[in-house]
PDB file of N, CA and C in Angstrom:
ATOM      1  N   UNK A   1       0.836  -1.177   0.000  1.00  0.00           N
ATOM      2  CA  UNK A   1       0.000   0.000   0.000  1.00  0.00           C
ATOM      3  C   UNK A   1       0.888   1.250   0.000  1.00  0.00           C
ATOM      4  N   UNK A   2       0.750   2.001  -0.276  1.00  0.00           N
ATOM      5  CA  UNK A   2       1.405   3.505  -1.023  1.00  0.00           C
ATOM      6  C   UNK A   2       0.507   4.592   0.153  1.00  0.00           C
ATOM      7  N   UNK A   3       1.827   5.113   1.227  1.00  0.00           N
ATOM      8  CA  UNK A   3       1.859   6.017   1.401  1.00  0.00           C
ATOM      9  C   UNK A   3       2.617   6.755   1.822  1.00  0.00           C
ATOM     10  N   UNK A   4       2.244   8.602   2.653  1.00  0.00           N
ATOM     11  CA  UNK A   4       3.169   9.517   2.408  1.00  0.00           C
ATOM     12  C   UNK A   4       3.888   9.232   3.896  1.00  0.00           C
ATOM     13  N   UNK A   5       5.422   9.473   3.525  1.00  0.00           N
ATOM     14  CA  UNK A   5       6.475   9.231   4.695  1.00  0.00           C
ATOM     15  C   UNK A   5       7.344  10.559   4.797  1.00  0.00           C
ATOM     16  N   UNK A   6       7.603  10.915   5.875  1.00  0.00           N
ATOM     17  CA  UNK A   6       8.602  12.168   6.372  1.00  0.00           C
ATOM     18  C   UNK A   6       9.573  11.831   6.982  1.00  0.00           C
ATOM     19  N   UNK A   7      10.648  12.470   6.600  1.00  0.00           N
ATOM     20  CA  UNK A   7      12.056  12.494   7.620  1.00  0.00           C
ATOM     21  C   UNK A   7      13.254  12.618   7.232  1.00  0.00           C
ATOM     22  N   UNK A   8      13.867  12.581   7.969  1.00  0.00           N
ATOM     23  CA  UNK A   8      15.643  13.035   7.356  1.00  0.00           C
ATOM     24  C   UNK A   8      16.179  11.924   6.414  1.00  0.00           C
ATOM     25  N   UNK A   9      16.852  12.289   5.408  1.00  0.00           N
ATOM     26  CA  UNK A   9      17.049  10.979   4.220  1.00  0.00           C
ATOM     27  C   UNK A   9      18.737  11.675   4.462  1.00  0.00           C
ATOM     28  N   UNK A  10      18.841  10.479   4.293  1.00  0.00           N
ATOM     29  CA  UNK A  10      21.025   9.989   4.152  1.00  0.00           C
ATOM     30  C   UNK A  10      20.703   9.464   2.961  1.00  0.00           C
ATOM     31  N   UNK A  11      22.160   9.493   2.161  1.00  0.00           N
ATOM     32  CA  UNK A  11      22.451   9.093   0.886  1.00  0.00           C
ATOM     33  C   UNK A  11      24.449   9.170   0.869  1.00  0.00           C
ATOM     34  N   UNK A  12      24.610   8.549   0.844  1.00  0.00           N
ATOM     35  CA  UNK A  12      26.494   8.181   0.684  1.00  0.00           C
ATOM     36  C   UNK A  12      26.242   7.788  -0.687  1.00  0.00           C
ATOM     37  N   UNK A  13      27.433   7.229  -1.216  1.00  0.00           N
ATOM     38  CA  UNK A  13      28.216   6.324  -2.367  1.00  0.00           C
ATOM     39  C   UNK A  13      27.967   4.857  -1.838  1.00  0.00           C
ATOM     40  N   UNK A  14      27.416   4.539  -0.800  1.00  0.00           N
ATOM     41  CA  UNK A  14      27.144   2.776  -0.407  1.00  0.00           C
ATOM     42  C   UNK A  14      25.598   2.872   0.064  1.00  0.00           C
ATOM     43  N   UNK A  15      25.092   3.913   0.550  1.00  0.00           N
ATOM     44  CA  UNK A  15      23.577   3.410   0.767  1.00  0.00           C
ATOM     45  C   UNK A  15      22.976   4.847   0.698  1.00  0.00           C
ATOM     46  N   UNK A  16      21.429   4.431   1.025  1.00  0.00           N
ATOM     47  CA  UNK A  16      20.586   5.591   1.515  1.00  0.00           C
ATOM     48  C   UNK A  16      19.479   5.378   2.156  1.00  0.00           C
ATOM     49  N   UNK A  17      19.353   5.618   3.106  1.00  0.00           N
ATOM     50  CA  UNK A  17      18.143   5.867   4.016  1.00  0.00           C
ATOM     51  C   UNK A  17      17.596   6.688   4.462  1.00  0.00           C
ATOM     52  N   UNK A  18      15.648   6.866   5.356  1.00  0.00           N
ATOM     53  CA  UNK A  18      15.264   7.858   5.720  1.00  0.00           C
ATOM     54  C   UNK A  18      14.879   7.185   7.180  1.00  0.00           C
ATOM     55  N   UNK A  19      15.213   8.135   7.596  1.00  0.00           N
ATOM     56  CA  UNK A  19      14.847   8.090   9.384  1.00  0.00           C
ATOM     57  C   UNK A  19      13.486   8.824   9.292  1.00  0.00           C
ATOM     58  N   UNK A  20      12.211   8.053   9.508  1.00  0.00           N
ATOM     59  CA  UNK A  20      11.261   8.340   9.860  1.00  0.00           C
ATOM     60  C   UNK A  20      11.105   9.704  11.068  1.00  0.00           C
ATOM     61  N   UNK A  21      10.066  11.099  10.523  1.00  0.00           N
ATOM     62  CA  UNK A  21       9.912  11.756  11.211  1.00  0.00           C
ATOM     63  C   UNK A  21       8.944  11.361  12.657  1.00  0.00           C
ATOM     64  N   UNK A  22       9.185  11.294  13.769  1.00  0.00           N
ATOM     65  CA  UNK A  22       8.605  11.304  15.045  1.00  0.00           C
ATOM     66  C   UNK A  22       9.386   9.673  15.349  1.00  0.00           C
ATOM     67  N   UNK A  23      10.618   8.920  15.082  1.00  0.00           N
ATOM     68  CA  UNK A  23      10.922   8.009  15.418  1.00  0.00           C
ATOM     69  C   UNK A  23      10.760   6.584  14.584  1.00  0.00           C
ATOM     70  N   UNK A  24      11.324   5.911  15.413  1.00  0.00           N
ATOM     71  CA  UNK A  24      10.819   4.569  14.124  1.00  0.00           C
ATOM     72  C   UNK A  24      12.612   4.166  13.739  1.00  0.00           C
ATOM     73  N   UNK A  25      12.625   2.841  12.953  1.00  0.00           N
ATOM     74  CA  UNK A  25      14.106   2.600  12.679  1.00  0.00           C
ATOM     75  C   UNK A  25      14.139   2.745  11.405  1.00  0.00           C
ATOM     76  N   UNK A  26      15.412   3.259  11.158  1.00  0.00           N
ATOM     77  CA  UNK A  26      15.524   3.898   9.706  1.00  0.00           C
ATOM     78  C   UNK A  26      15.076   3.019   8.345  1.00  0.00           C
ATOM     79  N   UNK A  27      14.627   3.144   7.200  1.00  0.00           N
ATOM     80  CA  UNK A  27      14.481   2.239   6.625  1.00  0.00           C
ATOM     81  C   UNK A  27      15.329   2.487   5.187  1.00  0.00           C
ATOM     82  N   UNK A  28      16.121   1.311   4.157  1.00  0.00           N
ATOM     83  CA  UNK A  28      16.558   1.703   3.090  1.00  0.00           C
ATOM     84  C   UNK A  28      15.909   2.032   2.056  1.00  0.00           C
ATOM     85  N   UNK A  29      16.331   3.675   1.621  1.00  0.00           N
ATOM     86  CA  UNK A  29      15.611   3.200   0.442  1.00  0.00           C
ATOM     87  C   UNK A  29      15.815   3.527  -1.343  1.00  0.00           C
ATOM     88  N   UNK A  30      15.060   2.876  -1.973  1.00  0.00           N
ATOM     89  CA  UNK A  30      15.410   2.927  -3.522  1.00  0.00           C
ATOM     90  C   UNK A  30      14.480   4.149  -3.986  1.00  0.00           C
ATOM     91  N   UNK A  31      15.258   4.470  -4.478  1.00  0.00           N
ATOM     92  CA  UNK A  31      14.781   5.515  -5.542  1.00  0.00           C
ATOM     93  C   UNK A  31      15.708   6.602  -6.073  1.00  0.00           C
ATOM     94  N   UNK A  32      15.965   6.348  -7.108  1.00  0.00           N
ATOM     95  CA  UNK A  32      16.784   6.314  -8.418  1.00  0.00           C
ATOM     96  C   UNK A  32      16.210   8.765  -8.689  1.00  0.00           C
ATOM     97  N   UNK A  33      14.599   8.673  -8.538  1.00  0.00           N
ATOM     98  CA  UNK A  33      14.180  10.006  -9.203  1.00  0.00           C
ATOM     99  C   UNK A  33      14.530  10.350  -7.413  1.00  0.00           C
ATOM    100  N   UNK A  34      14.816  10.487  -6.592  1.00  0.00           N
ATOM    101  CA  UNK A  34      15.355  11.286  -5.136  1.00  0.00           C
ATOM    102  C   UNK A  34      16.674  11.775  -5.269  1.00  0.00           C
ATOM    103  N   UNK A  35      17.865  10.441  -5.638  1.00  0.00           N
ATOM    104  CA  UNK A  35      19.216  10.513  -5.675  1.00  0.00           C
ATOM    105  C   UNK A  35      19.455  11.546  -6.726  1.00  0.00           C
ATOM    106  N   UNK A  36      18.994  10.969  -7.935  1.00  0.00           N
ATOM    107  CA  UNK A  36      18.963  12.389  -9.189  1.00  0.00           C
ATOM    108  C   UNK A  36      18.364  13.749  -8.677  1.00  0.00           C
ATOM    109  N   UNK A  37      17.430  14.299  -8.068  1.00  0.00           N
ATOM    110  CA  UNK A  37      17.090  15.266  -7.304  1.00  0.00           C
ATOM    111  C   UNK A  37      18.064  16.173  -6.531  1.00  0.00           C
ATOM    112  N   UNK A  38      18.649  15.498  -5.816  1.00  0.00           N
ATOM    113  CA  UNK A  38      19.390  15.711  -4.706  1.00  0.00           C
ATOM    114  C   UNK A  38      20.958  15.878  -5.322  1.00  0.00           C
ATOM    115  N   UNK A  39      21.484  15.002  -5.935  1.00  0.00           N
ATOM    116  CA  UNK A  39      22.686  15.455  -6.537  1.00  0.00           C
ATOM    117  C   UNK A  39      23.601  14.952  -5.600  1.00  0.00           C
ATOM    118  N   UNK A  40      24.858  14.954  -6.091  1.00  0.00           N
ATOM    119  CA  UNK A  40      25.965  14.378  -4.706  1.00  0.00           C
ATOM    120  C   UNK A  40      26.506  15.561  -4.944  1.00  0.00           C
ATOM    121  N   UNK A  41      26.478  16.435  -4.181  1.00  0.00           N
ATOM    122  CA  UNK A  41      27.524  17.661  -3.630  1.00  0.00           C
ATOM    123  C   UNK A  41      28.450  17.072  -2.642  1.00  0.00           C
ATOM    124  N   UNK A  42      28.222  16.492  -2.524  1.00  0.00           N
ATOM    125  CA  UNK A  42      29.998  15.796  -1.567  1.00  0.00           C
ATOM    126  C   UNK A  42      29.473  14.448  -1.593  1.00  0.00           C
ATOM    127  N   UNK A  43      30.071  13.450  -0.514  1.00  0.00           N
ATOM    128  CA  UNK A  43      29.931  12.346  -0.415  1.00  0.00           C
ATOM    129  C   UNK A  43      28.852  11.587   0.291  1.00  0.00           C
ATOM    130  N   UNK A  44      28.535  12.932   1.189  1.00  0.00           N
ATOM    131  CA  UNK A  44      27.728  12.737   1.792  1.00  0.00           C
ATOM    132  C   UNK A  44      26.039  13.791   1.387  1.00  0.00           C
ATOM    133  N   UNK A  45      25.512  13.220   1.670  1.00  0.00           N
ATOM    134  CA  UNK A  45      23.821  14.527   1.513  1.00  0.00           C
ATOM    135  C   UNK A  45      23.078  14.335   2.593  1.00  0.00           C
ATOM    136  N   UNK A  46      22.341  14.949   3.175  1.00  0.00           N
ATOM    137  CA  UNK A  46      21.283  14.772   4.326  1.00  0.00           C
ATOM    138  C   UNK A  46      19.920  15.695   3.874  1.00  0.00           C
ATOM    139  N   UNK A  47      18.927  15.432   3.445  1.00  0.00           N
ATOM    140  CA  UNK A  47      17.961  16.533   3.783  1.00  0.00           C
ATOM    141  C   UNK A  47      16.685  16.153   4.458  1.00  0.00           C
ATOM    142  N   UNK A  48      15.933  17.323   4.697  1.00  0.00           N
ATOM    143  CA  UNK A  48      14.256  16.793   5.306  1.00  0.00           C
ATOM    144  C   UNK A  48      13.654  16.699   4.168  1.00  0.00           C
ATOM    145  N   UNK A  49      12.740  14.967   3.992  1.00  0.00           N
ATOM    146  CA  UNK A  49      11.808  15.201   2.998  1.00  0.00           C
ATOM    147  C   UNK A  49      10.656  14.242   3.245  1.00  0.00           C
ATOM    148  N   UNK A  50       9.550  14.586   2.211  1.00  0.00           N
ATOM    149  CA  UNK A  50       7.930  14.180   2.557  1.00  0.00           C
ATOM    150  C   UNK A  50       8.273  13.326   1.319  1.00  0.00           C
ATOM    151  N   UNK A  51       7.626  12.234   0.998  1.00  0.00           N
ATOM    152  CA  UNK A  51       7.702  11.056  -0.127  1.00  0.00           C
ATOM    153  C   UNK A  51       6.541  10.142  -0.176  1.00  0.00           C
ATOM    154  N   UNK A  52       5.951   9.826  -1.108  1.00  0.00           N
ATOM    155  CA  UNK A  52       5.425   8.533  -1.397  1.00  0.00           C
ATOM    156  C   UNK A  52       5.717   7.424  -1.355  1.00  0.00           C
ATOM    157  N   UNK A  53       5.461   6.890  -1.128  1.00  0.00           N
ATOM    158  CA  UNK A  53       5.944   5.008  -1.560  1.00  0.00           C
ATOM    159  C   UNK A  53       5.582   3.806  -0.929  1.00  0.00           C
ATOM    160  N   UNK A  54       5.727   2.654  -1.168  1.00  0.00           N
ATOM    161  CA  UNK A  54       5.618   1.443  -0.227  1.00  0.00           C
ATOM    162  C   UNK A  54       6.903   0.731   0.458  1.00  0.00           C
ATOM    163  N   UNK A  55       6.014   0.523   1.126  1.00  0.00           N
ATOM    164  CA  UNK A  55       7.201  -0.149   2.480  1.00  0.00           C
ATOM    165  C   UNK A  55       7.391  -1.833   2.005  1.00  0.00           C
ATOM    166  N   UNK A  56       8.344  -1.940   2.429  1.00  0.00           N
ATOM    167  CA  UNK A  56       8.289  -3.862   1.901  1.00  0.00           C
ATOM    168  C   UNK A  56       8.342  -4.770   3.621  1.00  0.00           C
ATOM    169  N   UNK A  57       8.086  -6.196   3.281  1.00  0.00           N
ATOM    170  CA  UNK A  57       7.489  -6.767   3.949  1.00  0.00           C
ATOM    171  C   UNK A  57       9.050  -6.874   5.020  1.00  0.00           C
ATOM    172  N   UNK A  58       8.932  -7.006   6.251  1.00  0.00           N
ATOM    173  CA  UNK A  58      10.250  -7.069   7.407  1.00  0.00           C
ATOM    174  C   UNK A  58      10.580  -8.188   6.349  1.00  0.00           C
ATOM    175  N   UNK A  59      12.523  -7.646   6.728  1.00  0.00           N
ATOM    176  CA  UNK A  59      13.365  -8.883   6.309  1.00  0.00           C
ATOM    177  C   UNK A  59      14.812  -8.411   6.459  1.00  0.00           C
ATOM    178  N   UNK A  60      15.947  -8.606   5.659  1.00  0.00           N
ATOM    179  CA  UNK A  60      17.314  -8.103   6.033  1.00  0.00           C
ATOM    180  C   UNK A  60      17.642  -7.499   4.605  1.00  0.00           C
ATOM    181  N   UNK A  61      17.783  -6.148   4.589  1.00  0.00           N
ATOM    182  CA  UNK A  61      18.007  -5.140   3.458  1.00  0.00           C
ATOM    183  C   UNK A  61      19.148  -4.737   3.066  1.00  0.00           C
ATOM    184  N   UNK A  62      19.327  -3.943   1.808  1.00  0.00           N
ATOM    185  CA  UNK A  62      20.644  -3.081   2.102  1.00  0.00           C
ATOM    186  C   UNK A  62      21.621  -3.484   2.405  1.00  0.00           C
ATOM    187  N   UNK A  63      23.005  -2.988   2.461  1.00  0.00           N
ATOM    188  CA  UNK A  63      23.765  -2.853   3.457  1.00  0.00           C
ATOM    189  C   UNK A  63      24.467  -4.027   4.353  1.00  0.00           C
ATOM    190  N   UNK A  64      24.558  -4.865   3.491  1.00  0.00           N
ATOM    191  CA  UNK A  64      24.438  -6.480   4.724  1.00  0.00           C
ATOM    192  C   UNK A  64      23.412  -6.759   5.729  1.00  0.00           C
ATOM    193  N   UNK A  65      22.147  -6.329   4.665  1.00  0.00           N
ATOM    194  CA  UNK A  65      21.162  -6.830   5.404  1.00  0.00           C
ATOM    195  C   UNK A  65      21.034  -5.280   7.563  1.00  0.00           C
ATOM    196  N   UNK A  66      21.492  -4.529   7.231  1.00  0.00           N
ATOM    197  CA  UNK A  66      21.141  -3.305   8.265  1.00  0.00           C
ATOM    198  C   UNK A  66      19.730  -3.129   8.508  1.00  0.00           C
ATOM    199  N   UNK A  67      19.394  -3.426   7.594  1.00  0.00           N
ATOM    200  CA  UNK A  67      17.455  -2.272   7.456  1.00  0.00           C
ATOM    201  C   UNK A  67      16.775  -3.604   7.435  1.00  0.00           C
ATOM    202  N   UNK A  68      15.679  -3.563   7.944  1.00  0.00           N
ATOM    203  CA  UNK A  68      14.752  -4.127   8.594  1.00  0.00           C
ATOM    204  C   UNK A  68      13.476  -3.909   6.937  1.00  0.00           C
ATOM    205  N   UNK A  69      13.319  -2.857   6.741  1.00  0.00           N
ATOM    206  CA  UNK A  69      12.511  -2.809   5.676  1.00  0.00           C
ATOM    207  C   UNK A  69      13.595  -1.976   4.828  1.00  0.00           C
ATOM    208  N   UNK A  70      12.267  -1.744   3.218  1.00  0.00           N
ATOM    209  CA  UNK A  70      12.685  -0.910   2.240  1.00  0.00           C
ATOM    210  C   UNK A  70      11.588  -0.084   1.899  1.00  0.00           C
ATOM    211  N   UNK A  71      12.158   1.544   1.515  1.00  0.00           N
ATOM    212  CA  UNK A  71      11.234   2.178   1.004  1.00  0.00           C
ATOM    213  C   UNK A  71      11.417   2.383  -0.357  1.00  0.00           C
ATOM    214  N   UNK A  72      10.091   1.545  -0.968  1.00  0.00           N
ATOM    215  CA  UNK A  72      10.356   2.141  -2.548  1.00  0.00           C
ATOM    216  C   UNK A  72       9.510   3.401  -2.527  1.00  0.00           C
ATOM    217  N   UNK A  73      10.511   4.742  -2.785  1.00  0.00           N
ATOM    218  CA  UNK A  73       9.944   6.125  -3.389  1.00  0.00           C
ATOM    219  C   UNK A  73       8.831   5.527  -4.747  1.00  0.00           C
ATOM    220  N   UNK A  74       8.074   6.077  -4.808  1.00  0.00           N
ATOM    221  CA  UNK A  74       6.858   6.709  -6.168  1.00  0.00           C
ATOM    222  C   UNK A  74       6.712   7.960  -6.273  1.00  0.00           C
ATOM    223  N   UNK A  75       7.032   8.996  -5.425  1.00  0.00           N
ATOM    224  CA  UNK A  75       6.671  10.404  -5.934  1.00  0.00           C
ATOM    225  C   UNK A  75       7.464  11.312  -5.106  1.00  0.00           C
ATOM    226  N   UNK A  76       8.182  12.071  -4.840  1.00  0.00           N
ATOM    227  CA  UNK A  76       8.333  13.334  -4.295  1.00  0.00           C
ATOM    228  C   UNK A  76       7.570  14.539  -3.926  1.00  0.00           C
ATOM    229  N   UNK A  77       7.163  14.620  -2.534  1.00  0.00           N
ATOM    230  CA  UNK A  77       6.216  15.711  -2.517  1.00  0.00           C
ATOM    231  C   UNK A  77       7.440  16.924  -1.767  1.00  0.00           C
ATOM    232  N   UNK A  78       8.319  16.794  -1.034  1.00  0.00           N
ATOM    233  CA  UNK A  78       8.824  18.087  -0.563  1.00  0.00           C
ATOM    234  C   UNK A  78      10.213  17.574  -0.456  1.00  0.00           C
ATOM    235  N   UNK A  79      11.520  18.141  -0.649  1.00  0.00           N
ATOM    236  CA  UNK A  79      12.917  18.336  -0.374  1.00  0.00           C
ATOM    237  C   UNK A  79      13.139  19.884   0.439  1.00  0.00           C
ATOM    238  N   UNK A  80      13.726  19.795   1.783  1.00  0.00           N
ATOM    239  CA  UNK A  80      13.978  20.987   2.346  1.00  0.00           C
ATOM    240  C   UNK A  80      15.272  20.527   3.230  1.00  0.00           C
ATOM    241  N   UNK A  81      16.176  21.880   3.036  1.00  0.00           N
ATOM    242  CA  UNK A  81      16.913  21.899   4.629  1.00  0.00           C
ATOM    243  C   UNK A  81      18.183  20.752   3.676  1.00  0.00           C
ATOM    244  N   UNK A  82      18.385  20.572   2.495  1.00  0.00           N
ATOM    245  CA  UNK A  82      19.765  20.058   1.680  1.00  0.00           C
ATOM    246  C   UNK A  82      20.718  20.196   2.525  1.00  0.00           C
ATOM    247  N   UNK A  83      21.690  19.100   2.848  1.00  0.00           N
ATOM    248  CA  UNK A  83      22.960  19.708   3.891  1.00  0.00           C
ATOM    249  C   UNK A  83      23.784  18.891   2.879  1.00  0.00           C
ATOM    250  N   UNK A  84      25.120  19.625   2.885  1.00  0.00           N
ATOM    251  CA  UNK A  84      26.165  18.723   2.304  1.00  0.00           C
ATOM    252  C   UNK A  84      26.979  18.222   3.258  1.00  0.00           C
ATOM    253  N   UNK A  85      27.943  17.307   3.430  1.00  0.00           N
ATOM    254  CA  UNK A  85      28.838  16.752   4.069  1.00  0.00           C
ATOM    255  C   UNK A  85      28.089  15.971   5.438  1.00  0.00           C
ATOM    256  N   UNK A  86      28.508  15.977   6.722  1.00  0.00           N
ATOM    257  CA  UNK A  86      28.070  15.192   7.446  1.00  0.00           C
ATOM    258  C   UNK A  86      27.553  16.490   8.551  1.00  0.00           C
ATOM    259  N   UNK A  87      26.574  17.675   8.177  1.00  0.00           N
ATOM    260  CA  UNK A  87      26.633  18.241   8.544  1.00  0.00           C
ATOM    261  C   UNK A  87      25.010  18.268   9.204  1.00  0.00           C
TER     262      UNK A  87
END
């Protein structure tokens, strides 16, 4: 089921995730039209954002298996607050 998610999104050169706004464990996620959005201004990116998408069923994700779920993005509704580096 498809819906809207908030919170701080990480993106490196090895993964990307969003830490759910009000808590929750981070989840990985795909989406190819976010990363293009966002751009790599350094190695690192952080911003606040609102998104669409579905969650996938618990299992071991990403990363050697780190993330618990995955978020597949479908739409972009807000990017704010872009940080470069680990800032």
């Amino acid at each position: 089921m498809e819906r809207t998610y908030r919170g701080e999104y990480f993106q490196n050169f090895e993964s990307s995730a969003l830490t759910p706004a009000g808590g929750g464990a981070p989840l990985c996620v795909h989406s190819a039209q976010l990363a293009e959005r966002l751009g790599m201004q350094s190695a690192t990116v952080r911003a606040n954002v609102t998104v669409r998408g579905r969650l996938s069923k618990k299992g071991r994700y990403c990363n050697l298996g780190a993330y618990e779920r995955v978020l597949t993005i479908t739409g972009i509704v807000d990017i704010s607050d872009v940080r470069a580096g680990n800032e």
